[in-house]
C-alpha atoms as a PDB file:
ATOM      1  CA  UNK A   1      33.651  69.413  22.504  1.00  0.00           C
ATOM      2  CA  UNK A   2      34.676  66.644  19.683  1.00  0.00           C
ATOM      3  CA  UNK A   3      32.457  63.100  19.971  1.00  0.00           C
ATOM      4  CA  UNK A   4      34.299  60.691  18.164  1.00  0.00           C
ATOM      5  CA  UNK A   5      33.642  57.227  17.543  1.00  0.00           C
ATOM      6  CA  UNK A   6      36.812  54.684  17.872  1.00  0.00           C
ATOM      7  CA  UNK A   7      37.592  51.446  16.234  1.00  0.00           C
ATOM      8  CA  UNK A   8      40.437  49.013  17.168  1.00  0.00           C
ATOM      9  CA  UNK A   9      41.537  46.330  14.389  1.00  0.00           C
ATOM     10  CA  UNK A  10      44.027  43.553  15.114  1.00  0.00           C
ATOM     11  CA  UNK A  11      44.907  43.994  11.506  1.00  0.00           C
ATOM     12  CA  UNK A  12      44.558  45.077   7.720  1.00  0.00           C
ATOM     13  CA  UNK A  13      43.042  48.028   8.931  1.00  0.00           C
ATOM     14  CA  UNK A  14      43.922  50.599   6.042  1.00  0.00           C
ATOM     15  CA  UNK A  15      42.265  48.199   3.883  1.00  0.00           C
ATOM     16  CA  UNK A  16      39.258  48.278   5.779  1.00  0.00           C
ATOM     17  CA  UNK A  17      39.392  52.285   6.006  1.00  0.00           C
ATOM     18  CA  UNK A  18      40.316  52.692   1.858  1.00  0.00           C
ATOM     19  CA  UNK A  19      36.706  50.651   1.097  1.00  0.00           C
ATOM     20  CA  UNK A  20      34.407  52.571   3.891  1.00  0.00           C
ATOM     21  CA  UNK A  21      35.637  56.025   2.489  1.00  0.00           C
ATOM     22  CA  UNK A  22      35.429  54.622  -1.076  1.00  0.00           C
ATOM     23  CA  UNK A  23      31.918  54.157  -0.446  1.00  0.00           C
ATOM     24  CA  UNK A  24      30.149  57.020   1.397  1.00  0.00           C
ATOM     25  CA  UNK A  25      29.617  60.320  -0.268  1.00  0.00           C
ATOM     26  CA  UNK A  26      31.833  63.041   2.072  1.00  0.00           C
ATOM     27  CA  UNK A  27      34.278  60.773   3.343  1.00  0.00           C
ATOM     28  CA  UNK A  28      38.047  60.999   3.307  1.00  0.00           C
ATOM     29  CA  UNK A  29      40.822  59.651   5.679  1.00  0.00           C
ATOM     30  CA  UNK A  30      42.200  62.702   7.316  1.00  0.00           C
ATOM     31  CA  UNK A  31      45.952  61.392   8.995  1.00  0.00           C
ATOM     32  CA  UNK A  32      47.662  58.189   9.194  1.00  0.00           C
ATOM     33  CA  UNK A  33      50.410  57.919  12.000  1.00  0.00           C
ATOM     34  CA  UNK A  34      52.671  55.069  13.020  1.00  0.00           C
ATOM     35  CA  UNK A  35      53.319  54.940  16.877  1.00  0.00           C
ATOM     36  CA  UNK A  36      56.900  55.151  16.801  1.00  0.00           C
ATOM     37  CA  UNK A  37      57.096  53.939  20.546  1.00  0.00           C
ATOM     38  CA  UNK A  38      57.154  50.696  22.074  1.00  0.00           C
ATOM     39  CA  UNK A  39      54.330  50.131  23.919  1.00  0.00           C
ATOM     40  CA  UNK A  40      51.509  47.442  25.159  1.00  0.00           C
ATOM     41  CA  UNK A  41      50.632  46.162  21.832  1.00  0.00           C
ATOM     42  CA  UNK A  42      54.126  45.860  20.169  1.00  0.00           C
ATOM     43  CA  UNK A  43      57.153  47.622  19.363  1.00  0.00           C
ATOM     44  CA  UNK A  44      57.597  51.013  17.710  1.00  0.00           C
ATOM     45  CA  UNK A  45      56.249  51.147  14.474  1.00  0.00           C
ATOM     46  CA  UNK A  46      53.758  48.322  14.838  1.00  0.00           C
ATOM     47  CA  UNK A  47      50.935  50.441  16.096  1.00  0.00           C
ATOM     48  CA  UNK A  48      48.996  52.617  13.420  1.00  0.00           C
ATOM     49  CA  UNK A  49      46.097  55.150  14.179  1.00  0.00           C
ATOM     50  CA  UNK A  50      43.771  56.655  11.276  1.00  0.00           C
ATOM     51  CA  UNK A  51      41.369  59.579  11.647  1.00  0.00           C
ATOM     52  CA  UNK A  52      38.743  59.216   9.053  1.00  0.00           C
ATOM     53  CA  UNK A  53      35.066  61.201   8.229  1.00  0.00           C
ATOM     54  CA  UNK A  54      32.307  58.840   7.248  1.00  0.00           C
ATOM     55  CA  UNK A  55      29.953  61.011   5.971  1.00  0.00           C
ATOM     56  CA  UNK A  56      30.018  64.138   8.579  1.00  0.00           C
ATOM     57  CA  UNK A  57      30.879  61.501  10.969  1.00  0.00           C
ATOM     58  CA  UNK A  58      34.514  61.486  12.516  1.00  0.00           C
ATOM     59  CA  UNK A  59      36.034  58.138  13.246  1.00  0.00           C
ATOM     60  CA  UNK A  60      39.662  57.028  14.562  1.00  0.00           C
ATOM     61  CA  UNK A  61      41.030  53.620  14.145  1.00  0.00           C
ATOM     62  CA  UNK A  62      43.860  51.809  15.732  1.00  0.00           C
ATOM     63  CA  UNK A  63      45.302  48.342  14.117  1.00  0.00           C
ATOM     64  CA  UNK A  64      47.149  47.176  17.294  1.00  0.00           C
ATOM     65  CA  UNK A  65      46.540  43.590  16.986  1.00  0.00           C
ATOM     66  CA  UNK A  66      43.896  40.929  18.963  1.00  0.00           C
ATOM     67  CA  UNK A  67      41.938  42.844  21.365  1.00  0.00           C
ATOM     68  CA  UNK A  68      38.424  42.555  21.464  1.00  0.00           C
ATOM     69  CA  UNK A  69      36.396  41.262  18.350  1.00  0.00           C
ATOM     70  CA  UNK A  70      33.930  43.969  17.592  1.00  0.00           C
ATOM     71  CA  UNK A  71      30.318  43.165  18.118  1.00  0.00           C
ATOM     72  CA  UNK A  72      26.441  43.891  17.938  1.00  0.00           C
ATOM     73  CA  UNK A  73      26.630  46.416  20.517  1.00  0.00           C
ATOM     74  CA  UNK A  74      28.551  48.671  18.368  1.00  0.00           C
ATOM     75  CA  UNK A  75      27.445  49.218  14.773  1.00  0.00           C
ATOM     76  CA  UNK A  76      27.304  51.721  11.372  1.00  0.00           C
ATOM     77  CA  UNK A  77      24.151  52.856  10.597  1.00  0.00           C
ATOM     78  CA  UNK A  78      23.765  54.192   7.024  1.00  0.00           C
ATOM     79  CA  UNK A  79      20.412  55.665   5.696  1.00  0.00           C
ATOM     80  CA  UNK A  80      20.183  55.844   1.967  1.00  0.00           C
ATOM     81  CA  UNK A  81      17.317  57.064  -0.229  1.00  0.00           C
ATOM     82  CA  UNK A  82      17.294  54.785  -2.820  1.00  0.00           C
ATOM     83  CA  UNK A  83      17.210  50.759  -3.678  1.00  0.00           C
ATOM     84  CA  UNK A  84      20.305  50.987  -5.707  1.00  0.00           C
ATOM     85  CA  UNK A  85      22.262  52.603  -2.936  1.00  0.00           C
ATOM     86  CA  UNK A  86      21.257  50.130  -0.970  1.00  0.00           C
ATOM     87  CA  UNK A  87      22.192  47.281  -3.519  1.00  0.00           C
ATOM     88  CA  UNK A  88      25.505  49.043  -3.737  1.00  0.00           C
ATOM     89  CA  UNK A  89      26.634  49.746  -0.393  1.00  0.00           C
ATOM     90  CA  UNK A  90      24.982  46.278   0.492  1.00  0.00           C
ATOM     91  CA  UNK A  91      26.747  43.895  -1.760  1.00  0.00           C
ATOM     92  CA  UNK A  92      30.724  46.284  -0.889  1.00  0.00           C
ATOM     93  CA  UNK A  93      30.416  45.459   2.568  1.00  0.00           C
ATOM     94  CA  UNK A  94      28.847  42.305   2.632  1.00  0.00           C
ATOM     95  CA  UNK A  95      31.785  40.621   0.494  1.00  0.00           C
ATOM     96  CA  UNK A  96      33.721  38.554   2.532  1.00  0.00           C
ATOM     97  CA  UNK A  97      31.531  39.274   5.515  1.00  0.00           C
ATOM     98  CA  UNK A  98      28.120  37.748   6.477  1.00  0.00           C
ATOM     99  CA  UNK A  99      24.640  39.032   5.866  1.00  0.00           C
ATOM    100  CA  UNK A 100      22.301  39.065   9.134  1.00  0.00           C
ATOM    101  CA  UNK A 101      18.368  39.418   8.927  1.00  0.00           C
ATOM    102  CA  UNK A 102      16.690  43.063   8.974  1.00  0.00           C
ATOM    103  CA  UNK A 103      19.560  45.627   6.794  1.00  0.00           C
ATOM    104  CA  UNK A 104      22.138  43.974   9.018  1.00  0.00           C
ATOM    105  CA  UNK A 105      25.910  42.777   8.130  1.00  0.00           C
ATOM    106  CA  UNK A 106      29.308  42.046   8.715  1.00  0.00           C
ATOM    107  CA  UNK A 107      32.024  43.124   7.228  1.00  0.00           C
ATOM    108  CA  UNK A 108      35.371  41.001   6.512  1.00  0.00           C
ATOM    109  CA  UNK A 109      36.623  42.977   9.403  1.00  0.00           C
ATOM    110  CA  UNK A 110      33.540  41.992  11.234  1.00  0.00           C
ATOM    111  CA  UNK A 111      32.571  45.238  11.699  1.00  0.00           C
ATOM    112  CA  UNK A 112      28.368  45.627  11.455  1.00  0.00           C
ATOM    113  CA  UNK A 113      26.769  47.901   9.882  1.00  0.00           C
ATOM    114  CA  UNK A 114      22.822  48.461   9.038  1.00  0.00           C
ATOM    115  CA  UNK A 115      21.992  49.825   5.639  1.00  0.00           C
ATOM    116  CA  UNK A 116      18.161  51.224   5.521  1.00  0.00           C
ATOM    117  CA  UNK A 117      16.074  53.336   3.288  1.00  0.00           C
ATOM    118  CA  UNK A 118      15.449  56.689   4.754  1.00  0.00           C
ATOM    119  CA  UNK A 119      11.824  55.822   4.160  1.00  0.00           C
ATOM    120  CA  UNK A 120      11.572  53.211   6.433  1.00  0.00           C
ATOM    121  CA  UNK A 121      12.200  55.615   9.086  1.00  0.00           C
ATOM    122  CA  UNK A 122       9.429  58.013   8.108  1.00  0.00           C
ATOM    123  CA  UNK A 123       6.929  54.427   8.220  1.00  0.00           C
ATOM    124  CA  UNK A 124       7.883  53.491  11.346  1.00  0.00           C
ATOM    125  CA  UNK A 125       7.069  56.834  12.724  1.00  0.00           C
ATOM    126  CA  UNK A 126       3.646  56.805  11.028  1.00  0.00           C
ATOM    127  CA  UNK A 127       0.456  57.753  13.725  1.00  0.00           C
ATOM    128  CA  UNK A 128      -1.159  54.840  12.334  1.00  0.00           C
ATOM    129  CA  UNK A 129       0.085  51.808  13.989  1.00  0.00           C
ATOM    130  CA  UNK A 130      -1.889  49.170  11.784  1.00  0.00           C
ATOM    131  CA  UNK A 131       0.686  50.560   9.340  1.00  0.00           C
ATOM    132  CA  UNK A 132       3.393  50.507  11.263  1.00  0.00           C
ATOM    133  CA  UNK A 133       2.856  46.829  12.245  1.00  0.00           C
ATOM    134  CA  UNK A 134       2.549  46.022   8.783  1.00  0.00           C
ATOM    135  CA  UNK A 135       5.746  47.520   7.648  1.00  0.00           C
ATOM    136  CA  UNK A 136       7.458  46.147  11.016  1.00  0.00           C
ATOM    137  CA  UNK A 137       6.259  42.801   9.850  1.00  0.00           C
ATOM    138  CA  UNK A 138       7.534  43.096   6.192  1.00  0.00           C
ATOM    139  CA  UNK A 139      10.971  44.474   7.530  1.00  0.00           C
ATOM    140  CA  UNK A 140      11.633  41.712   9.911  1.00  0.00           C
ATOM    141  CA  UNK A 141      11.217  39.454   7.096  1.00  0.00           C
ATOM    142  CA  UNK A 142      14.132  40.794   5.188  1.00  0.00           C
ATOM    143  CA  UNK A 143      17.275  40.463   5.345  1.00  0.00           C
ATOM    144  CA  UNK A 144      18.665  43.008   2.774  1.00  0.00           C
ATOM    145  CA  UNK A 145      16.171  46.101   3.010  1.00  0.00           C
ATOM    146  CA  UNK A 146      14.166  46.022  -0.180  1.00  0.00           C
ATOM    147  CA  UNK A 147      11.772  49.625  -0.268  1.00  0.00           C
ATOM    148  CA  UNK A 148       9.483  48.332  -2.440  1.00  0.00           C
ATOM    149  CA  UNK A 149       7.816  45.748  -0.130  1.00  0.00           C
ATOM    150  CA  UNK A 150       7.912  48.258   2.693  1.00  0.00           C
ATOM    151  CA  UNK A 151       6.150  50.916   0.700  1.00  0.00           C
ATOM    152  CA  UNK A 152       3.312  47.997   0.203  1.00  0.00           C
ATOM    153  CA  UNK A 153       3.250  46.958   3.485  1.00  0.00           C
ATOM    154  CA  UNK A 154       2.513  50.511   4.281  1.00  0.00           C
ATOM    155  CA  UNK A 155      -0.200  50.657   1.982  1.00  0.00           C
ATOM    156  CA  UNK A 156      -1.648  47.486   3.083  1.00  0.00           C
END
């Protein structure tokens, strides 16, 4: 069995594939196929699908014009272990998108994605839930992730 995940663009959808490959470690675009069929969404040719890794992730895409806009309830998580991969992967994806509070953003495509330190995992899953609250607190201040405040919070 094969899980993957599937995104539909209404357009400039190899662009939007060429920088998420460009900037995760592993990733590659795999096939690119024109539909060469009328069908629902135009006529032969206008219709392309991409299969893509992310990481050790597989993804598909479709550009098939207006469907539905994507949304919160669908999003890239990306787990880093370092400020400057944050910075990095933070300030690609946020160009021409919109930055939302707590590691969230939007892409020009308005795809959203949540970049986070590793660590903040491993402090959220902490026993001691004065620290936990602390680095909760911190966190929810942020917008773009910043480890060093966590790592204080955590400490108190």
């Amino acid at each position: 069995m094969k899980v993957t995940q599937h995104l539909w663009f209404e357009k400039d959808m190899a662009a939007a594939i060429r920088l998420y490959v460009s900037l995760i470690p592993g990733s590659k675009i795999v096939n690119t196929t024109a539909v060469e069929a009328d069908n629902p969404s135009g006529p032969a040719g206008s219709v392309t699908i991409t299969e893509f890794t992310l990481g050790d992730q597989a993804y598909m895409a479709i550009e098939a014009g207006p469907l539905d806009p994507f949304n919160h309830s669908f999003s890239i998580m990306v787990e880093v272990e370092t400020q400057a991969e944050i910075d990095r992967l933070w300030d690609a994806l946020s160009d021409g998108g919109s930055i939302e509070q707590c590691g969230w953003l939007r892409d020009r495509w308005g795809l959203c994605w949540q970049i986070a330190p590793l660590r903040l995992r491993q402090l959220l899953d902490d026993p001691d839930k004065a620290k936990v609250k602390r680095v909760t607190e911190q966190m929810l201040k942020m917008v773009k992730l910043d480890i060093a405040p966590l790592e204080a919070a955590a400490k108190g």
